[in-house]
PDB file of N, CA and C in Angstrom:
ATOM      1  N   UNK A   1     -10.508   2.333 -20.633  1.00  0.00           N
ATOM      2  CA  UNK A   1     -10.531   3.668 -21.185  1.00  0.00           C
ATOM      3  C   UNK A   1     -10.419   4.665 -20.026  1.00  0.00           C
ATOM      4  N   UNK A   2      -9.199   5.242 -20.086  1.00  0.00           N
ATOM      5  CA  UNK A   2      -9.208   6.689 -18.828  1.00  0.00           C
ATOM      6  C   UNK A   2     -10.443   7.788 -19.159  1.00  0.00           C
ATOM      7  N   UNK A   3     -10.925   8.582 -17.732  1.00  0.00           N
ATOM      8  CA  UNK A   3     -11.446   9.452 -17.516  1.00  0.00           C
ATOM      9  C   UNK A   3     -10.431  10.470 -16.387  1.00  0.00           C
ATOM     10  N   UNK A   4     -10.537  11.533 -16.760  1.00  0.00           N
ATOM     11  CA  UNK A   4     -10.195  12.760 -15.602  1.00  0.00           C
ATOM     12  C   UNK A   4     -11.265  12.982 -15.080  1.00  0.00           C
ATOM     13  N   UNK A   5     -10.934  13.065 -13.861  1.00  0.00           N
ATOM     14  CA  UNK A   5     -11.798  13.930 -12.612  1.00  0.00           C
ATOM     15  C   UNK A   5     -10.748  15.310 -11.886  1.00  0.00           C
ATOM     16  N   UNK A   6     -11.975  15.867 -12.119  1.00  0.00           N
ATOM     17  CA  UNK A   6     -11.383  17.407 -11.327  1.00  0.00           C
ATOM     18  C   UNK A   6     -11.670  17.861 -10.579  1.00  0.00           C
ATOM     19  N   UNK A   7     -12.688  17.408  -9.600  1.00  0.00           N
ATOM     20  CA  UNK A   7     -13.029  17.386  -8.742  1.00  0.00           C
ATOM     21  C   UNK A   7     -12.440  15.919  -7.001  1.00  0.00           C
ATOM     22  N   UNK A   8     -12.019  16.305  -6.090  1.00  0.00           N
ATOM     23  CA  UNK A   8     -12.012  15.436  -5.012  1.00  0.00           C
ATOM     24  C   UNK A   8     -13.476  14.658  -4.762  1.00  0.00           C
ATOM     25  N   UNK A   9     -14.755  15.565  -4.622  1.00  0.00           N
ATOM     26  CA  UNK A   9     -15.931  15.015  -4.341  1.00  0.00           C
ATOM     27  C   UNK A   9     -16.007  14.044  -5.173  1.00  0.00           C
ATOM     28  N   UNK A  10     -15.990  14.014  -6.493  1.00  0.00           N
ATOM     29  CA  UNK A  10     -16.550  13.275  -7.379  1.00  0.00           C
ATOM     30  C   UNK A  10     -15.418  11.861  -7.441  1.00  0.00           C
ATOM     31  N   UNK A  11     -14.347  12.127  -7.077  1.00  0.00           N
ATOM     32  CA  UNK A  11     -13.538  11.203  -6.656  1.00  0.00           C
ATOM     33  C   UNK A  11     -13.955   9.949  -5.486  1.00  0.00           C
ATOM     34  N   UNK A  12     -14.772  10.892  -4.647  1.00  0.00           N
ATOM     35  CA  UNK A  12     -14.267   9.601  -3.511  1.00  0.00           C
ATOM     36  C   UNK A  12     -15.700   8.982  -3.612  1.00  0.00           C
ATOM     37  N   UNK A  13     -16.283   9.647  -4.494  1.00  0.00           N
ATOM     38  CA  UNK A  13     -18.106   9.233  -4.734  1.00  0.00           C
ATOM     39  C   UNK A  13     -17.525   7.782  -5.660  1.00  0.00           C
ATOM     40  N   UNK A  14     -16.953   8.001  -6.746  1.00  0.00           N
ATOM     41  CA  UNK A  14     -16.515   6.926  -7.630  1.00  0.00           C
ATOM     42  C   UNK A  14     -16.146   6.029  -6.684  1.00  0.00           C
ATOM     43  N   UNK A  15     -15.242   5.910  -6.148  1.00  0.00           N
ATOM     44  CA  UNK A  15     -14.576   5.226  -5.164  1.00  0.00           C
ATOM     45  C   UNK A  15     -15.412   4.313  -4.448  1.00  0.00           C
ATOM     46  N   UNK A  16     -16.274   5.062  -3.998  1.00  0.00           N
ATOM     47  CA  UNK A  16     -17.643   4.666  -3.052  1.00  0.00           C
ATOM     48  C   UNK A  16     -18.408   2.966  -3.901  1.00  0.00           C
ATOM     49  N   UNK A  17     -17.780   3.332  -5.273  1.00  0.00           N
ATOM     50  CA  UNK A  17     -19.128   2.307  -6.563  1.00  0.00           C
ATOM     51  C   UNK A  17     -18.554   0.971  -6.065  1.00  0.00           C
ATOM     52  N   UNK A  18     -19.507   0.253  -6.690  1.00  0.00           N
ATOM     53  CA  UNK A  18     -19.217  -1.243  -5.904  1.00  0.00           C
ATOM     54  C   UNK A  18     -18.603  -1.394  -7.165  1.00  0.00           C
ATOM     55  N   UNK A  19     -18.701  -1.444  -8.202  1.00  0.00           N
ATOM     56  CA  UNK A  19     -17.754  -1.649  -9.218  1.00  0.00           C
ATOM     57  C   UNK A  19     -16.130  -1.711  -9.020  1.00  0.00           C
ATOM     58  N   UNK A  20     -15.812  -0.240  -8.250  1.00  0.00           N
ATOM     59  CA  UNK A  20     -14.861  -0.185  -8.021  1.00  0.00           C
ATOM     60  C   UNK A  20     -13.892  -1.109  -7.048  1.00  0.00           C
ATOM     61  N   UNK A  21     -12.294  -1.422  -8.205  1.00  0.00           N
ATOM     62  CA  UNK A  21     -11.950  -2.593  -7.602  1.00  0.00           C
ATOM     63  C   UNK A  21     -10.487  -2.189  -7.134  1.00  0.00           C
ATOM     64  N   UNK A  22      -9.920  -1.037  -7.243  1.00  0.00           N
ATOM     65  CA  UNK A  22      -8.627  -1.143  -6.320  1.00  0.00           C
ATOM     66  C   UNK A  22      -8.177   0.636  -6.984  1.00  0.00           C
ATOM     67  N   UNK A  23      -7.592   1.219  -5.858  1.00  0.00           N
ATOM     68  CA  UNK A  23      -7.168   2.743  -5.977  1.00  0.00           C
ATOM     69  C   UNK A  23      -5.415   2.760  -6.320  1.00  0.00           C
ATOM     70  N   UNK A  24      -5.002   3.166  -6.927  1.00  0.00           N
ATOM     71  CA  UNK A  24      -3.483   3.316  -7.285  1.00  0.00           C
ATOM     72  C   UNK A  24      -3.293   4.980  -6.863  1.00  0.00           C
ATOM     73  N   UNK A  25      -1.919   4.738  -6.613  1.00  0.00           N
ATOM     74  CA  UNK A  25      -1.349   6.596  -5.967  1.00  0.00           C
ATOM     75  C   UNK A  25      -0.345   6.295  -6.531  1.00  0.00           C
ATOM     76  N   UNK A  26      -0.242   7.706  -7.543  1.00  0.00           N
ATOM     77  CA  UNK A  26       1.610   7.962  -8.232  1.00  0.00           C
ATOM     78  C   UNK A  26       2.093   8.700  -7.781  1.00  0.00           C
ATOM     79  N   UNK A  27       2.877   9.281  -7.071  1.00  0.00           N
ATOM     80  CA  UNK A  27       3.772  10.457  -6.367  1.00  0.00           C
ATOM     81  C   UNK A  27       4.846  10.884  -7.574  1.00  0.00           C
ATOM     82  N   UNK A  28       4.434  11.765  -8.220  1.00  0.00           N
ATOM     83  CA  UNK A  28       5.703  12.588  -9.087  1.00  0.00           C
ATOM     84  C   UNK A  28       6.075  13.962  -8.218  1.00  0.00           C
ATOM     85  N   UNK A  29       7.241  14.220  -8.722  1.00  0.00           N
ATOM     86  CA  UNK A  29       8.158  15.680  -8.477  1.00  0.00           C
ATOM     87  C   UNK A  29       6.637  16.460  -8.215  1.00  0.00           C
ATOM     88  N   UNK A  30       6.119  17.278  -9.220  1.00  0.00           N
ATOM     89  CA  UNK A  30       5.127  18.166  -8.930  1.00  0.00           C
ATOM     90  C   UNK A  30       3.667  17.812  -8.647  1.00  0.00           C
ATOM     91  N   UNK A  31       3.404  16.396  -9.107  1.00  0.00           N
ATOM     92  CA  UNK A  31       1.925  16.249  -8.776  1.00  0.00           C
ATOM     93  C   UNK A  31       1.671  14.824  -7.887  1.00  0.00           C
ATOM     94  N   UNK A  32       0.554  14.185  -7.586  1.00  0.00           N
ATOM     95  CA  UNK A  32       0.292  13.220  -6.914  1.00  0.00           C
ATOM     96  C   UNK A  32      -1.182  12.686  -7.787  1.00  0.00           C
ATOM     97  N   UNK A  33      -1.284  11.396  -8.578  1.00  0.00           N
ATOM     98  CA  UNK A  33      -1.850  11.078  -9.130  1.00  0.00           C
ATOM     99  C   UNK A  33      -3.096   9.633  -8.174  1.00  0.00           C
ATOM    100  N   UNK A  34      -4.492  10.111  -7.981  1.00  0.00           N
ATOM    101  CA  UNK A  34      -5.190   9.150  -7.796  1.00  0.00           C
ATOM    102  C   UNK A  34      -5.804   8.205  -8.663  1.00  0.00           C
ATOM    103  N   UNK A  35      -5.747   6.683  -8.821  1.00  0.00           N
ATOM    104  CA  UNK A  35      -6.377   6.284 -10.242  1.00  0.00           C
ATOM    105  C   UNK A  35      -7.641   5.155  -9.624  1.00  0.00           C
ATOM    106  N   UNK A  36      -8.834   5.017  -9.749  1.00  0.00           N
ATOM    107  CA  UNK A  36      -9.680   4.490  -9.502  1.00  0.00           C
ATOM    108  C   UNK A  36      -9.801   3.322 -10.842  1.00  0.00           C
ATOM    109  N   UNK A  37      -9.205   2.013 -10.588  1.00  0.00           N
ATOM    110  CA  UNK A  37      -9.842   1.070 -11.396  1.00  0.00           C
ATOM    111  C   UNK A  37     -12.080   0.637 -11.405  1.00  0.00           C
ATOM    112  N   UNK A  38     -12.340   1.140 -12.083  1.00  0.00           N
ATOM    113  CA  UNK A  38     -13.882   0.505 -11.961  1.00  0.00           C
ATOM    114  C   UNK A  38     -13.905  -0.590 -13.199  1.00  0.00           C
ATOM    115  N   UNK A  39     -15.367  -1.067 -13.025  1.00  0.00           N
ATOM    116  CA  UNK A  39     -15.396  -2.155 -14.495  1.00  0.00           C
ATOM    117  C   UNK A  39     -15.149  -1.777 -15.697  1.00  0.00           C
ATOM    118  N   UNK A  40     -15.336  -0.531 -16.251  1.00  0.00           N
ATOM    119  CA  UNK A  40     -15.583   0.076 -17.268  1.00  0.00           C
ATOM    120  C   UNK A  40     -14.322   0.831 -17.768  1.00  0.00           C
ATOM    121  N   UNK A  41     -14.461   1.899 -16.580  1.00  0.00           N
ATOM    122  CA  UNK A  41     -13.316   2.975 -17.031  1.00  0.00           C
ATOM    123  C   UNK A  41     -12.265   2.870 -15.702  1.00  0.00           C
ATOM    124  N   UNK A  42     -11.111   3.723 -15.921  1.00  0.00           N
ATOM    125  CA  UNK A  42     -10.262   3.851 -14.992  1.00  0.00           C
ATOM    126  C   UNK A  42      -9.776   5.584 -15.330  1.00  0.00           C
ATOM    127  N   UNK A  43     -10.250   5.785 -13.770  1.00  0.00           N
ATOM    128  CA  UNK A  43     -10.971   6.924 -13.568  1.00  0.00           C
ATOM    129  C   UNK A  43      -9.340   7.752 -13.037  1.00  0.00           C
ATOM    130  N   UNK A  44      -9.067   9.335 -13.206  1.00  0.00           N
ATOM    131  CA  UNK A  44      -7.675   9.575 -12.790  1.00  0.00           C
ATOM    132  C   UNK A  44      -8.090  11.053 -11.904  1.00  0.00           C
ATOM    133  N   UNK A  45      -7.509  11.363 -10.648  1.00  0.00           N
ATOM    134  CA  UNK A  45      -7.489  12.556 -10.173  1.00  0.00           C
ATOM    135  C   UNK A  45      -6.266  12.993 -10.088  1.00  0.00           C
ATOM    136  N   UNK A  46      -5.548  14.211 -10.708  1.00  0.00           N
ATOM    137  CA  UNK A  46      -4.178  14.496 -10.538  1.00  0.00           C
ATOM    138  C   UNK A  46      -4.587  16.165  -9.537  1.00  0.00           C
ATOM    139  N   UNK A  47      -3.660  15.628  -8.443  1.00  0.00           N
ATOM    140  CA  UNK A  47      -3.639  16.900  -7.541  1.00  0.00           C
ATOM    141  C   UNK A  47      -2.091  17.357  -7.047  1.00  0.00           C
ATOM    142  N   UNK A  48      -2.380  18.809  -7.904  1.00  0.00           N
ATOM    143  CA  UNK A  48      -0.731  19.509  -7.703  1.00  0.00           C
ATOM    144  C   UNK A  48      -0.055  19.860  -6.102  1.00  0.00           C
ATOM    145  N   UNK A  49      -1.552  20.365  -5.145  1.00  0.00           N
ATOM    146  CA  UNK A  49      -1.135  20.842  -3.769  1.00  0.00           C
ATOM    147  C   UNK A  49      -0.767  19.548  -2.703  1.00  0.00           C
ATOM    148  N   UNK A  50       0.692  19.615  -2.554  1.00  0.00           N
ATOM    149  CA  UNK A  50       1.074  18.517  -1.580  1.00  0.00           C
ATOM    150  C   UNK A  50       0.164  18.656  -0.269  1.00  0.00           C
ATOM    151  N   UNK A  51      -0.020  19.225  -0.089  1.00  0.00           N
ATOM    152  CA  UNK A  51      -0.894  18.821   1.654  1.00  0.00           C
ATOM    153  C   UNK A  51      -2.128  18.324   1.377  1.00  0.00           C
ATOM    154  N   UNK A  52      -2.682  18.937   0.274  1.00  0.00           N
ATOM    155  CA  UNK A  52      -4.298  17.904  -0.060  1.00  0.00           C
ATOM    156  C   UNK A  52      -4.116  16.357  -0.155  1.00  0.00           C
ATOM    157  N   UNK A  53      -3.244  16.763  -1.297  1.00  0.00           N
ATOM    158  CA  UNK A  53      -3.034  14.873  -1.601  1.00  0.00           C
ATOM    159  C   UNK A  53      -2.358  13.953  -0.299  1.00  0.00           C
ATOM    160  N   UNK A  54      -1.770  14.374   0.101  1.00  0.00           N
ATOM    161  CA  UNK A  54      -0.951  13.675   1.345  1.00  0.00           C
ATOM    162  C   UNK A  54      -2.426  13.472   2.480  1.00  0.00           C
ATOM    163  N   UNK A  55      -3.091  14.775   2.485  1.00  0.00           N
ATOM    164  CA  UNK A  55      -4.529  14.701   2.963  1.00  0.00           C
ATOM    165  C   UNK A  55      -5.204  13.783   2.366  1.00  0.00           C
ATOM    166  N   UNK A  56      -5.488  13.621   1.044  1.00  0.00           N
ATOM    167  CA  UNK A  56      -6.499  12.614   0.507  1.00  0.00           C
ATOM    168  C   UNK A  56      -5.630  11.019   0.834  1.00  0.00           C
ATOM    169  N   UNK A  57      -4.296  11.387   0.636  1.00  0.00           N
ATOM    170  CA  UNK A  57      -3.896   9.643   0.717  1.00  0.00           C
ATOM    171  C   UNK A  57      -3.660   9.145   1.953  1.00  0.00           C
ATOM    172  N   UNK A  58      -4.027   9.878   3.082  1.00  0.00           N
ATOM    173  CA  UNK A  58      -4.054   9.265   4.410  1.00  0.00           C
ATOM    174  C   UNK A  58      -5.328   8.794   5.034  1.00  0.00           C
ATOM    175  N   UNK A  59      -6.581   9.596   4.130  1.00  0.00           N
ATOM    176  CA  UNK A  59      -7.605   9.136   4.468  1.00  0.00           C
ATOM    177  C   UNK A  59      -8.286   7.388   4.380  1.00  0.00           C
ATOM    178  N   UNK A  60      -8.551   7.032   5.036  1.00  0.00           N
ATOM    179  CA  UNK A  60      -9.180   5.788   4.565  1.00  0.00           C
ATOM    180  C   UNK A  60     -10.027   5.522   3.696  1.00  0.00           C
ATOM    181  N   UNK A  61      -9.597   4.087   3.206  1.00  0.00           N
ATOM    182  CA  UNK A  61     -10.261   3.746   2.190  1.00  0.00           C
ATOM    183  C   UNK A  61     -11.443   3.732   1.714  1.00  0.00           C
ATOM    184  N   UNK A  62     -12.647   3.791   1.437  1.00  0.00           N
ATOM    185  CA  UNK A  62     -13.823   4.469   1.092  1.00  0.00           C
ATOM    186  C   UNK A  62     -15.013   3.215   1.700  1.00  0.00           C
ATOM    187  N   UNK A  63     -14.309   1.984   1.080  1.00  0.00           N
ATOM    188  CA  UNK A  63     -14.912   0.840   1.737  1.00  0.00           C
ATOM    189  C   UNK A  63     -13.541  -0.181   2.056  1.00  0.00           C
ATOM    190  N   UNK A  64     -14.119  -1.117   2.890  1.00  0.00           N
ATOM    191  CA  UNK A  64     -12.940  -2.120   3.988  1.00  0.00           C
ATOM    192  C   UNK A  64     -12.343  -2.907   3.010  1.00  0.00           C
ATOM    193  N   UNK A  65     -13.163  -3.430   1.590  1.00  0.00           N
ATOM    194  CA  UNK A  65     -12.659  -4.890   1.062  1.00  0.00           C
ATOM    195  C   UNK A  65     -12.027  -3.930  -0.368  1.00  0.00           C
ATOM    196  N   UNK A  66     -11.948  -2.433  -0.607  1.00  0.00           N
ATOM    197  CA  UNK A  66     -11.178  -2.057  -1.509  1.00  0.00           C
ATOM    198  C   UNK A  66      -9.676  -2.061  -1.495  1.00  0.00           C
ATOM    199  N   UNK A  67      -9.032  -2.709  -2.620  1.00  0.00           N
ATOM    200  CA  UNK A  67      -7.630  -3.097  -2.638  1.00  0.00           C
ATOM    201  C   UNK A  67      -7.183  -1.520  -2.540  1.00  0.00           C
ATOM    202  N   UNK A  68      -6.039  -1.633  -1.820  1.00  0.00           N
ATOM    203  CA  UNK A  68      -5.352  -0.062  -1.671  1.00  0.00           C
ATOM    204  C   UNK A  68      -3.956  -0.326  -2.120  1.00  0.00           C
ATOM    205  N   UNK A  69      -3.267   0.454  -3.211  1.00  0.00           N
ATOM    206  CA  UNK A  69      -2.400  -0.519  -3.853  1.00  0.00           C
ATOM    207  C   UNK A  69      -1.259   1.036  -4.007  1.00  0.00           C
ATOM    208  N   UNK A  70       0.157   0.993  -3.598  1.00  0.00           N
ATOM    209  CA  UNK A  70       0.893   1.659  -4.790  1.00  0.00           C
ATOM    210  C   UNK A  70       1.580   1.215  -5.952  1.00  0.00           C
ATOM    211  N   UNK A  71       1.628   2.391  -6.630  1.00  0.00           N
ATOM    212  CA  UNK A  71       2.209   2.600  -8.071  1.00  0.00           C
ATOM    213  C   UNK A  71       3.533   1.422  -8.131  1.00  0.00           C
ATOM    214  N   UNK A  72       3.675   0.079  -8.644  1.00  0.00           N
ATOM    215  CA  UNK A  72       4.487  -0.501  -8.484  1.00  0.00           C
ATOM    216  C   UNK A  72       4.511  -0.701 -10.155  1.00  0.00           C
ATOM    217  N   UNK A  73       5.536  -0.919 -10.715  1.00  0.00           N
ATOM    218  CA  UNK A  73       5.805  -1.765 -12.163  1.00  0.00           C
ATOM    219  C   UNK A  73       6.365  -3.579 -11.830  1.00  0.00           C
ATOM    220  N   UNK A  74       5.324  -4.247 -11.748  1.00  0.00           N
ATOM    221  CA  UNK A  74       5.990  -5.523 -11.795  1.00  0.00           C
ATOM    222  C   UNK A  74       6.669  -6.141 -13.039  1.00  0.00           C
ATOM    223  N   UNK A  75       7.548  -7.041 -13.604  1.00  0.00           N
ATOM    224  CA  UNK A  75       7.625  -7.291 -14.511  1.00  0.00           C
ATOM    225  C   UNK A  75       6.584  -8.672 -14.922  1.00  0.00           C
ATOM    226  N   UNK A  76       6.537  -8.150 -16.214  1.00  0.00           N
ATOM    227  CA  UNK A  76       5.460  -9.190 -16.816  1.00  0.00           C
ATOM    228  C   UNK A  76       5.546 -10.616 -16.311  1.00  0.00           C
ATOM    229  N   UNK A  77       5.155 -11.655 -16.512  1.00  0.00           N
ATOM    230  CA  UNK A  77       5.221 -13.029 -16.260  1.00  0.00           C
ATOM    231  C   UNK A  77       4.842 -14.196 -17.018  1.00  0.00           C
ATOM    232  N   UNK A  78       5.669 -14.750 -17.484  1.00  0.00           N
ATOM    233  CA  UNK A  78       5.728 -15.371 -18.779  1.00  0.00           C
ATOM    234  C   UNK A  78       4.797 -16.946 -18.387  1.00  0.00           C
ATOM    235  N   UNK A  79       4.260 -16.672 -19.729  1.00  0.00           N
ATOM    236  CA  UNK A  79       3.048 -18.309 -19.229  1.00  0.00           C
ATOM    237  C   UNK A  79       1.778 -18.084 -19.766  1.00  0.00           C
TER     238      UNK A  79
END
């Protein structure tokens, strides 16, 4: 089940949860999308100002063993 966050703080606090199991980044035309998988929910920060986000996505990862992943579409896999 998605949640929005509108806040950065409250972002990298989530991030921080041991729950949390891998961060996704979408780069569109006007915005830059952060998505926090946790156990429960999967958490979304959309930030319109390119220098923040380029700021937030250069920062390191929150903890060492969190998967840091981009926006890829694999195709399914039959089996």
């Amino acid at each position: 089940m998605p949640w929005n966050i509108e806040e950065i703080n409250d972002f990298l606090l989530i991030a921080r949860r041991k729950d949390a199991k891998s961060v996704k980044i979408k780069k569109n035309r006007d915005d830059m999308k952060f998505k926090v998988c946790c156990s429960r929910y999967l958490y979304t920060l959309v930030i319109t100002d390119k220098e923040m986000a380029e700021k937030l996505k250069q920062s390191p990862a929150p903890r060492s063993e969190l998967k840091r992943q981009a926006w890829l579409r694999l195709p399914r896999s039959k089996g």
